[in-house]
PDB file of N, CA and C in Angstrom:
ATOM      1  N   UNK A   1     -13.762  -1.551  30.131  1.00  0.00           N
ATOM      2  CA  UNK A   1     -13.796  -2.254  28.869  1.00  0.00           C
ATOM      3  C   UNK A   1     -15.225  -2.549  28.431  1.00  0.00           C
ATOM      4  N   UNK A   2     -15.670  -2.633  29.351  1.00  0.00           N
ATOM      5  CA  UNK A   2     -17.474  -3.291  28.934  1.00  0.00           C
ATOM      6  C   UNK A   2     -18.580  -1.747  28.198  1.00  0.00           C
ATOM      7  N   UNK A   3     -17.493  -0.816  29.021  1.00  0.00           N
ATOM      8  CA  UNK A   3     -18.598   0.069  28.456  1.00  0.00           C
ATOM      9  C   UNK A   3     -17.969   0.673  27.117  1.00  0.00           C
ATOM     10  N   UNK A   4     -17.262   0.299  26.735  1.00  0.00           N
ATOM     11  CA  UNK A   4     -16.214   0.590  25.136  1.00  0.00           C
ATOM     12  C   UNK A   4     -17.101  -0.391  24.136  1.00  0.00           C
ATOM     13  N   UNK A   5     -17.277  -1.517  24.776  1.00  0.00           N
ATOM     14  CA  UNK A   5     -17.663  -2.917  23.943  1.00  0.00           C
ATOM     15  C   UNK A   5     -19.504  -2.535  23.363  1.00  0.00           C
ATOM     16  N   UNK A   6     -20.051  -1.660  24.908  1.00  0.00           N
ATOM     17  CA  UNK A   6     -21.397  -1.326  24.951  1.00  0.00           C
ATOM     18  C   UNK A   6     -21.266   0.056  23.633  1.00  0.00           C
ATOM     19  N   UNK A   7     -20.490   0.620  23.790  1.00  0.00           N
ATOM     20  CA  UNK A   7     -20.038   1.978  23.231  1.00  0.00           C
ATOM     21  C   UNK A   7     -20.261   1.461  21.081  1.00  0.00           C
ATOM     22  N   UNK A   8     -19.415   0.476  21.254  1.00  0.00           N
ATOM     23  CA  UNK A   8     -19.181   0.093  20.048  1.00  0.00           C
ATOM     24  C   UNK A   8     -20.246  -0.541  19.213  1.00  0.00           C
ATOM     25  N   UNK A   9     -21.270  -1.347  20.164  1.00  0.00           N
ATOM     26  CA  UNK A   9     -22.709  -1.508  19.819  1.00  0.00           C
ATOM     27  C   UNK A   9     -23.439   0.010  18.812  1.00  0.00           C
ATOM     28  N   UNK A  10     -23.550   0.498  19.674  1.00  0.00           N
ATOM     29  CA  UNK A  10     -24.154   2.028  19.717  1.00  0.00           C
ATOM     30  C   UNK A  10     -23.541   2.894  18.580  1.00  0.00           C
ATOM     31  N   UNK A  11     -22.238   2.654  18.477  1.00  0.00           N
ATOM     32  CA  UNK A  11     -21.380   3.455  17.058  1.00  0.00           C
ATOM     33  C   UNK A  11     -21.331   2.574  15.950  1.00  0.00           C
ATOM     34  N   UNK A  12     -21.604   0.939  15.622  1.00  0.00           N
ATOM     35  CA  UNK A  12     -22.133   0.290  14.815  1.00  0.00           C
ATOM     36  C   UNK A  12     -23.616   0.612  14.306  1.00  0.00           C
ATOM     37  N   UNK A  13     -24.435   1.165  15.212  1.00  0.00           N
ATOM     38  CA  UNK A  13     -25.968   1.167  14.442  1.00  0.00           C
ATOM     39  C   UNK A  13     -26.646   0.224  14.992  1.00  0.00           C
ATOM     40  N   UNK A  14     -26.364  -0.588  15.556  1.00  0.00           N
ATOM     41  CA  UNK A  14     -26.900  -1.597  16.235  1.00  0.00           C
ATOM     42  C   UNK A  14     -28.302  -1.261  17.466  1.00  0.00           C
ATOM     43  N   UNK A  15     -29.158  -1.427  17.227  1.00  0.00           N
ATOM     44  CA  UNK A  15     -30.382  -0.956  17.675  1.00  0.00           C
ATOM     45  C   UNK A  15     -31.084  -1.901  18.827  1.00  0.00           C
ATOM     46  N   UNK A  16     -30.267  -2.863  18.895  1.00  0.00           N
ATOM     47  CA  UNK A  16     -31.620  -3.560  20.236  1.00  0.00           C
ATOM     48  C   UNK A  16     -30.922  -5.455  19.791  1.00  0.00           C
ATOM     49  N   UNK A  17     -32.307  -5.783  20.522  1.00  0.00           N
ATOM     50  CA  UNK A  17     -32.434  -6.944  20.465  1.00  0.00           C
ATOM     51  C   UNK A  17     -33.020  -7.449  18.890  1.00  0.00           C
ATOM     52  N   UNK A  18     -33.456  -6.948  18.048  1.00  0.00           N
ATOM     53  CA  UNK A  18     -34.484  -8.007  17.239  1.00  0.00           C
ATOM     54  C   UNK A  18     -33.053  -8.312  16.070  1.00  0.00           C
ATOM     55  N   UNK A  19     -32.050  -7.545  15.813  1.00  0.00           N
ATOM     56  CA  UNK A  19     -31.344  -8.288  14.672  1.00  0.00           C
ATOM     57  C   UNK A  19     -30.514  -9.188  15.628  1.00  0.00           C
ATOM     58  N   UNK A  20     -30.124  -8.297  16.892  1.00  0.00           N
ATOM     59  CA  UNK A  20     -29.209  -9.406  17.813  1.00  0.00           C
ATOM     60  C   UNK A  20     -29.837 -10.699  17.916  1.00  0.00           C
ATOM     61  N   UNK A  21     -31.131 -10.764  18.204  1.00  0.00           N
ATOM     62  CA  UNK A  21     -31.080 -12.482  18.566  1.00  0.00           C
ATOM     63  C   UNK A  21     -32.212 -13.087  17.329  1.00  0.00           C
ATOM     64  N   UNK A  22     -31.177 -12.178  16.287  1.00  0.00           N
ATOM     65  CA  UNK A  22     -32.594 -13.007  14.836  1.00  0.00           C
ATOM     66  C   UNK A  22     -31.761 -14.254  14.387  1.00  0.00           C
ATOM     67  N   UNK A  23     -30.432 -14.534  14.556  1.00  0.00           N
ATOM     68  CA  UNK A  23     -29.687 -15.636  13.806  1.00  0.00           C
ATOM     69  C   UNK A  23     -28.553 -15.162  14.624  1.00  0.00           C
ATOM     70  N   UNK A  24     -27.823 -16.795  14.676  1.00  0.00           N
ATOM     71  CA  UNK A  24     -26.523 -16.862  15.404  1.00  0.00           C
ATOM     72  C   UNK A  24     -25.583 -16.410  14.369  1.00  0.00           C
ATOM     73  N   UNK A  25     -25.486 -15.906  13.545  1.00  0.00           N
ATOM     74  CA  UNK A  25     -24.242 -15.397  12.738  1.00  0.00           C
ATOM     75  C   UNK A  25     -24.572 -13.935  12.629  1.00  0.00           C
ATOM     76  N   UNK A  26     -25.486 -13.531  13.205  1.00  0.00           N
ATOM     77  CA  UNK A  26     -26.153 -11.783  13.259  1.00  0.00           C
ATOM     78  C   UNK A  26     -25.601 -11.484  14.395  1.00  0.00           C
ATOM     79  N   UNK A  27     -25.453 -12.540  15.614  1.00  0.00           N
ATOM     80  CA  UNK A  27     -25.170 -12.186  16.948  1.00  0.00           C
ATOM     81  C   UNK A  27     -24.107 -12.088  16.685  1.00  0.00           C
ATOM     82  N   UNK A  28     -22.985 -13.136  16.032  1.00  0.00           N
ATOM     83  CA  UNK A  28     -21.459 -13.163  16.031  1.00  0.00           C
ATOM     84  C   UNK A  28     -21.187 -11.678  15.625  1.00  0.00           C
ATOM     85  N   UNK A  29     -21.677 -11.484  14.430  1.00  0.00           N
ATOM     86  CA  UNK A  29     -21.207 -10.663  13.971  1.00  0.00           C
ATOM     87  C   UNK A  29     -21.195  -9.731  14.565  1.00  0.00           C
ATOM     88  N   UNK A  30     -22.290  -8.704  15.344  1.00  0.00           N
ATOM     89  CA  UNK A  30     -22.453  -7.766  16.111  1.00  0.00           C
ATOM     90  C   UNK A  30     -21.686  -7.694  17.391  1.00  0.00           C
ATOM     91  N   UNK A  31     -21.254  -8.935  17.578  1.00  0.00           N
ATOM     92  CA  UNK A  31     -20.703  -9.127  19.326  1.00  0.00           C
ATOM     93  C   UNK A  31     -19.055  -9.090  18.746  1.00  0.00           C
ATOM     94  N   UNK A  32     -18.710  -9.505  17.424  1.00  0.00           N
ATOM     95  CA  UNK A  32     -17.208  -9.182  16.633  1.00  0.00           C
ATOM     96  C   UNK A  32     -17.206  -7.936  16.403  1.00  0.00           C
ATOM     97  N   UNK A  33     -17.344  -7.158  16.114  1.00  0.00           N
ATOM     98  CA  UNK A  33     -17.701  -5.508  15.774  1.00  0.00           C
ATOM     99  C   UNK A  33     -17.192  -4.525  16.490  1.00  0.00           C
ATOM    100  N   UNK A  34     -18.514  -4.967  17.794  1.00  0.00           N
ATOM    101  CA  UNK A  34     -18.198  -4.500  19.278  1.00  0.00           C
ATOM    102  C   UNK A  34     -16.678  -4.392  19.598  1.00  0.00           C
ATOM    103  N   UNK A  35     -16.278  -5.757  19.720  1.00  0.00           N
ATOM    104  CA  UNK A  35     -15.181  -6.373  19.929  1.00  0.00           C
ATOM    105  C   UNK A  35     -13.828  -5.722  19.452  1.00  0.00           C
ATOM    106  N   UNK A  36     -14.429  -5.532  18.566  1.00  0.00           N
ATOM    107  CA  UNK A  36     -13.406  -4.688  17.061  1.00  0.00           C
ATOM    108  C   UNK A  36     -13.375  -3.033  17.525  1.00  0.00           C
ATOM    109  N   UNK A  37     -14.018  -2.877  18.265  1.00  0.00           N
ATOM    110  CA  UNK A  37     -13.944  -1.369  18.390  1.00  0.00           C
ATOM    111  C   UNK A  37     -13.221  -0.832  19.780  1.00  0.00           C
ATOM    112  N   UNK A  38     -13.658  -1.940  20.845  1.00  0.00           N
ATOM    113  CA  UNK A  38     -13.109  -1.815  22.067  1.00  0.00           C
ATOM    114  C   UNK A  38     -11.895  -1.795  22.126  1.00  0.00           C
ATOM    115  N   UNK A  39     -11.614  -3.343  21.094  1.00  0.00           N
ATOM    116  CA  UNK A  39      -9.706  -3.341  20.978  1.00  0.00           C
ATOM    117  C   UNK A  39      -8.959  -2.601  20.440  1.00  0.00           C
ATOM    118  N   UNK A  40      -9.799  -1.381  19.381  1.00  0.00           N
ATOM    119  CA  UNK A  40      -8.992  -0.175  18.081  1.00  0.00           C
ATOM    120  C   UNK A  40      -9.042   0.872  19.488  1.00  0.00           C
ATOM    121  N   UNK A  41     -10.291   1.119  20.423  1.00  0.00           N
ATOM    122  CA  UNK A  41      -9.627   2.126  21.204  1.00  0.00           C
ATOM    123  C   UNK A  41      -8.419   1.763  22.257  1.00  0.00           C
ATOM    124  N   UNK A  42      -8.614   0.991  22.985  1.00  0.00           N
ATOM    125  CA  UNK A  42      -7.699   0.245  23.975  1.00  0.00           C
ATOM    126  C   UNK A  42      -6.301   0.108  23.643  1.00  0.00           C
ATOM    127  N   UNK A  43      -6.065   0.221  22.083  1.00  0.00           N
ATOM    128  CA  UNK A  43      -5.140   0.243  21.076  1.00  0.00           C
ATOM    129  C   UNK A  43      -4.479   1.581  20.926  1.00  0.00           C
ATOM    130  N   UNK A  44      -5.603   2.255  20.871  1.00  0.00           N
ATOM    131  CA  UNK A  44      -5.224   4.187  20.659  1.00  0.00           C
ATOM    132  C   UNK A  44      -4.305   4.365  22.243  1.00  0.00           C
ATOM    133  N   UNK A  45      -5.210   3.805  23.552  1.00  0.00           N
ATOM    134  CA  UNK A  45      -4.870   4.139  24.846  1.00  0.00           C
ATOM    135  C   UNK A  45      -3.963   3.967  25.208  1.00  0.00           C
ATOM    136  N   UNK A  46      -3.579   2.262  24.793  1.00  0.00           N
ATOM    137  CA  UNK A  46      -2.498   2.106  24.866  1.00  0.00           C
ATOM    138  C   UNK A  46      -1.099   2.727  24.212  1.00  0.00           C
ATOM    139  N   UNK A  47      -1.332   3.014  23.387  1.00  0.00           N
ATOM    140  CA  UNK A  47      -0.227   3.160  22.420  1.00  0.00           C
ATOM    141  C   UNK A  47       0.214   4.903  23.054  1.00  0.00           C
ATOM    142  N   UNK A  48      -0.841   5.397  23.318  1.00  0.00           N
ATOM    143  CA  UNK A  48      -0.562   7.064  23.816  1.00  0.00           C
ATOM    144  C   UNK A  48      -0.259   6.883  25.341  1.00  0.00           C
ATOM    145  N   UNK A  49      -0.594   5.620  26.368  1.00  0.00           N
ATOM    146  CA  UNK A  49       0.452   5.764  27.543  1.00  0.00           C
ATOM    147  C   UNK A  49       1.921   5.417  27.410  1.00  0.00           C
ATOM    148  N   UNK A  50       1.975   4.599  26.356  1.00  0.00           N
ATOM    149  CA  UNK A  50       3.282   4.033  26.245  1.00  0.00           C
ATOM    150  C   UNK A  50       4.645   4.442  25.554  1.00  0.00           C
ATOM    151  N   UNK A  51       3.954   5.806  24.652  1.00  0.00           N
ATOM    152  CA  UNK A  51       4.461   6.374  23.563  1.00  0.00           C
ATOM    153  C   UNK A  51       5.093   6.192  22.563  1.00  0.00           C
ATOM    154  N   UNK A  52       4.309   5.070  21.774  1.00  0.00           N
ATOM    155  CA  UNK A  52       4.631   4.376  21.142  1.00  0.00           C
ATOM    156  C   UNK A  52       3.456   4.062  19.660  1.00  0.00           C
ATOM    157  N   UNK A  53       3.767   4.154  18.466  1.00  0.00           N
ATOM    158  CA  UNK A  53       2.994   4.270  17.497  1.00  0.00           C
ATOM    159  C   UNK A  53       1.900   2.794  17.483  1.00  0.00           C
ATOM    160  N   UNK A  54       0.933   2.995  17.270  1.00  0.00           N
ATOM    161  CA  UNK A  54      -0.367   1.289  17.510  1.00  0.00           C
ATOM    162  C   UNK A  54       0.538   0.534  16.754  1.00  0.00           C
ATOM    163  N   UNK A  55       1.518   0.598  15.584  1.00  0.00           N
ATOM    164  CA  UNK A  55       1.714  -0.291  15.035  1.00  0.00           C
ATOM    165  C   UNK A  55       2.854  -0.962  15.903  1.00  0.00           C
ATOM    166  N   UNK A  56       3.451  -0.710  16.418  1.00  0.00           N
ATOM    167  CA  UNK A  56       4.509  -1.155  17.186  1.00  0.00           C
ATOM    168  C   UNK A  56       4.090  -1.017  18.858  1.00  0.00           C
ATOM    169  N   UNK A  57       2.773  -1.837  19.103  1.00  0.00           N
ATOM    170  CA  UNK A  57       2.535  -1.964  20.379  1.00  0.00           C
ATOM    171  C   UNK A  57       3.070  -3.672  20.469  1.00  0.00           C
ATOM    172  N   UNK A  58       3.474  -3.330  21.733  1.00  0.00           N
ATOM    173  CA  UNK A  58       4.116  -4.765  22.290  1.00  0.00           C
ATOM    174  C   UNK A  58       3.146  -5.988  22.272  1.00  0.00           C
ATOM    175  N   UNK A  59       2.091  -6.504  21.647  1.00  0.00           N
ATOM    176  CA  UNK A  59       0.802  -7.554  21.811  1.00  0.00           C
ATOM    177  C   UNK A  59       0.380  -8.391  22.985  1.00  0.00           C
ATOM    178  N   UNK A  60       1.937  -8.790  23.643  1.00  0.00           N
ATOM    179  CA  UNK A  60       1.534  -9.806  24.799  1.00  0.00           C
ATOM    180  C   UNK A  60       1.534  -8.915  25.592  1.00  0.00           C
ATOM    181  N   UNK A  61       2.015  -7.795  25.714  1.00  0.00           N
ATOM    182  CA  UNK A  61       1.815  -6.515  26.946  1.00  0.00           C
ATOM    183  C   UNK A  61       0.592  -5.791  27.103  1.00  0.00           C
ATOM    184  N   UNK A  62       0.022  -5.971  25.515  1.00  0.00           N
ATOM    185  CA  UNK A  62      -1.314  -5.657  25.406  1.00  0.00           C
ATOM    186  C   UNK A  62      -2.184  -6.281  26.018  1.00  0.00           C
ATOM    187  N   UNK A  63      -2.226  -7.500  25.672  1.00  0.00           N
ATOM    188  CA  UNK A  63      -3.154  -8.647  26.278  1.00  0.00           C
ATOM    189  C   UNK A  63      -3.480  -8.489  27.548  1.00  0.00           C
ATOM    190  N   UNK A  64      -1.635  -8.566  28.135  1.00  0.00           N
ATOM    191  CA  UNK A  64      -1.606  -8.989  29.710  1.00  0.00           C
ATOM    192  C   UNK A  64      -2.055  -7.499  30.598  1.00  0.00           C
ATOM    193  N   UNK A  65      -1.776  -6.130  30.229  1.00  0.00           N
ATOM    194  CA  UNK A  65      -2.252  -4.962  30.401  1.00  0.00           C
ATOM    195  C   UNK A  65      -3.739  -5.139  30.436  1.00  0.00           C
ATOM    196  N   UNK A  66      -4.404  -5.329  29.080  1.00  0.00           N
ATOM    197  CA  UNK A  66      -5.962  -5.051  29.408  1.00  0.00           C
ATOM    198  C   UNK A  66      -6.765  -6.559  29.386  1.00  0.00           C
ATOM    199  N   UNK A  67      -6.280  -7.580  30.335  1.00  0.00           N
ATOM    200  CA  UNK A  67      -6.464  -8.481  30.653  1.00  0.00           C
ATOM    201  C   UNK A  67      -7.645  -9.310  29.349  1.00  0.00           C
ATOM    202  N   UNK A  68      -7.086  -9.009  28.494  1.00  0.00           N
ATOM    203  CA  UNK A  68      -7.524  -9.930  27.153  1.00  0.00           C
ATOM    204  C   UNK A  68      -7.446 -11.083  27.013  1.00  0.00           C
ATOM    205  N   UNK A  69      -8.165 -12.240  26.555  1.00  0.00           N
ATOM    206  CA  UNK A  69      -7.917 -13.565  26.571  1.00  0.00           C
ATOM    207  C   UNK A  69      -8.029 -13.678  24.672  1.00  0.00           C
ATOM    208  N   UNK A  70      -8.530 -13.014  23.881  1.00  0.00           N
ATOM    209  CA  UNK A  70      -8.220 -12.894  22.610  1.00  0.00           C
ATOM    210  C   UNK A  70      -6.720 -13.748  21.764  1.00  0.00           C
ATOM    211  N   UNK A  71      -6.514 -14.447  21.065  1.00  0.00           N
ATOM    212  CA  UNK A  71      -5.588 -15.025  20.248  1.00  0.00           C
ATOM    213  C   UNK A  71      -4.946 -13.342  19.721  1.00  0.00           C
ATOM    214  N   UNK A  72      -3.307 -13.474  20.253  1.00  0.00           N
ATOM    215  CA  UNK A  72      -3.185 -12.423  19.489  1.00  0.00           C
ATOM    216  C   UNK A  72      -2.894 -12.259  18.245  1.00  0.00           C
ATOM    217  N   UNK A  73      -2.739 -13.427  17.587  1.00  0.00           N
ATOM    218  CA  UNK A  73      -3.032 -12.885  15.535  1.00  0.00           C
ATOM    219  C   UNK A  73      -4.356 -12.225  15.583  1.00  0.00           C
ATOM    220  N   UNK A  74      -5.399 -12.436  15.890  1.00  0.00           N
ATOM    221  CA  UNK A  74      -6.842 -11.746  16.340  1.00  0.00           C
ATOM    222  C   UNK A  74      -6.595 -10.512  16.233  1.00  0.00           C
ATOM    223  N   UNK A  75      -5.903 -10.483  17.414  1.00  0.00           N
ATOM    224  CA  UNK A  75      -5.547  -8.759  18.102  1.00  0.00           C
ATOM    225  C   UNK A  75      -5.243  -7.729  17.159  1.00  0.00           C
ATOM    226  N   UNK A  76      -4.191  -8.265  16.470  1.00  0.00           N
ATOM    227  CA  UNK A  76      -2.847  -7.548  15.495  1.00  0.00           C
ATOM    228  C   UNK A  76      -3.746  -7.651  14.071  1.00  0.00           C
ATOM    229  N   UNK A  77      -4.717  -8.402  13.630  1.00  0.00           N
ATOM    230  CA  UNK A  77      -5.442  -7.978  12.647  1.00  0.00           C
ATOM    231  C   UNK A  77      -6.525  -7.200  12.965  1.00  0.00           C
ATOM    232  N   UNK A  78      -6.916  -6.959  14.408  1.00  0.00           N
ATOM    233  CA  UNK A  78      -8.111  -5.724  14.329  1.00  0.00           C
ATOM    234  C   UNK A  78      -7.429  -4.940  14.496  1.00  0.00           C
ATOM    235  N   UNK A  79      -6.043  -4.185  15.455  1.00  0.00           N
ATOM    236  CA  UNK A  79      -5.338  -3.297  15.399  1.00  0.00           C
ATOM    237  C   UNK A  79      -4.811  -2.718  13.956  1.00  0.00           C
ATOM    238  N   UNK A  80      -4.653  -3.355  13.595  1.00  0.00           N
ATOM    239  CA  UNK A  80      -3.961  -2.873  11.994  1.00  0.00           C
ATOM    240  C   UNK A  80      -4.669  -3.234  11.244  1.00  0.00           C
ATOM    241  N   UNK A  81      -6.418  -3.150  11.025  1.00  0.00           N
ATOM    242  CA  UNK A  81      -7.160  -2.967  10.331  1.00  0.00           C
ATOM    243  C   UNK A  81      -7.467  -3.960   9.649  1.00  0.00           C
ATOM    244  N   UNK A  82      -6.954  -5.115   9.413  1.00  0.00           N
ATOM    245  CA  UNK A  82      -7.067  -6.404   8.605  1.00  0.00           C
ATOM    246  C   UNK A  82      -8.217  -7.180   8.638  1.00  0.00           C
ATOM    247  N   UNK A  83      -8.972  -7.383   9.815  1.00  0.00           N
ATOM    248  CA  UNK A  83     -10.284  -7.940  10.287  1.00  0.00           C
ATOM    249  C   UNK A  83     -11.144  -6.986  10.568  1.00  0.00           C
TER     250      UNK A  83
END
């Protein structure tokens, strides 16, 4: 998971340290992003072991599967694109 989260840095554009630690709402944002990308693949992974379309992934199976501590309204709006 960490290297999806690192992954998602890197496919955002995200370049280093100087926008990361220029303002605490630059960090949120970049560390939400990340976040946002790890859970859309983990989402794809899941959904193709389980055989089952992302939109109709089970959420608390999700969670408890890729040991997420995330609110899952959270979850279900980065999965289905909303956040």
């Amino acid at each position: 998971m960490i290297i999806l989260h690192e992954l998602g840095h890197a496919i955002n554009g995200e370049d280093g340290c100087e926008i990361y630690n220029s303002t605490f709402s630059s960090h949120c944002k970049e560390e939400w992003n990340a976040n946002s990308f790890m859970i859309k693949e983990l989402a794809q992974e899941y959904a193709s072991c389980t055989g089952c379309d992302v939109e109709d992934i089970n959420f608390m199976n999700f969670l408890q599967k890729n040991k997420l501590s995330y609110l899952c309204d959270e979850i279900k709006k980065i999965i289905k694109g909303i956040a």
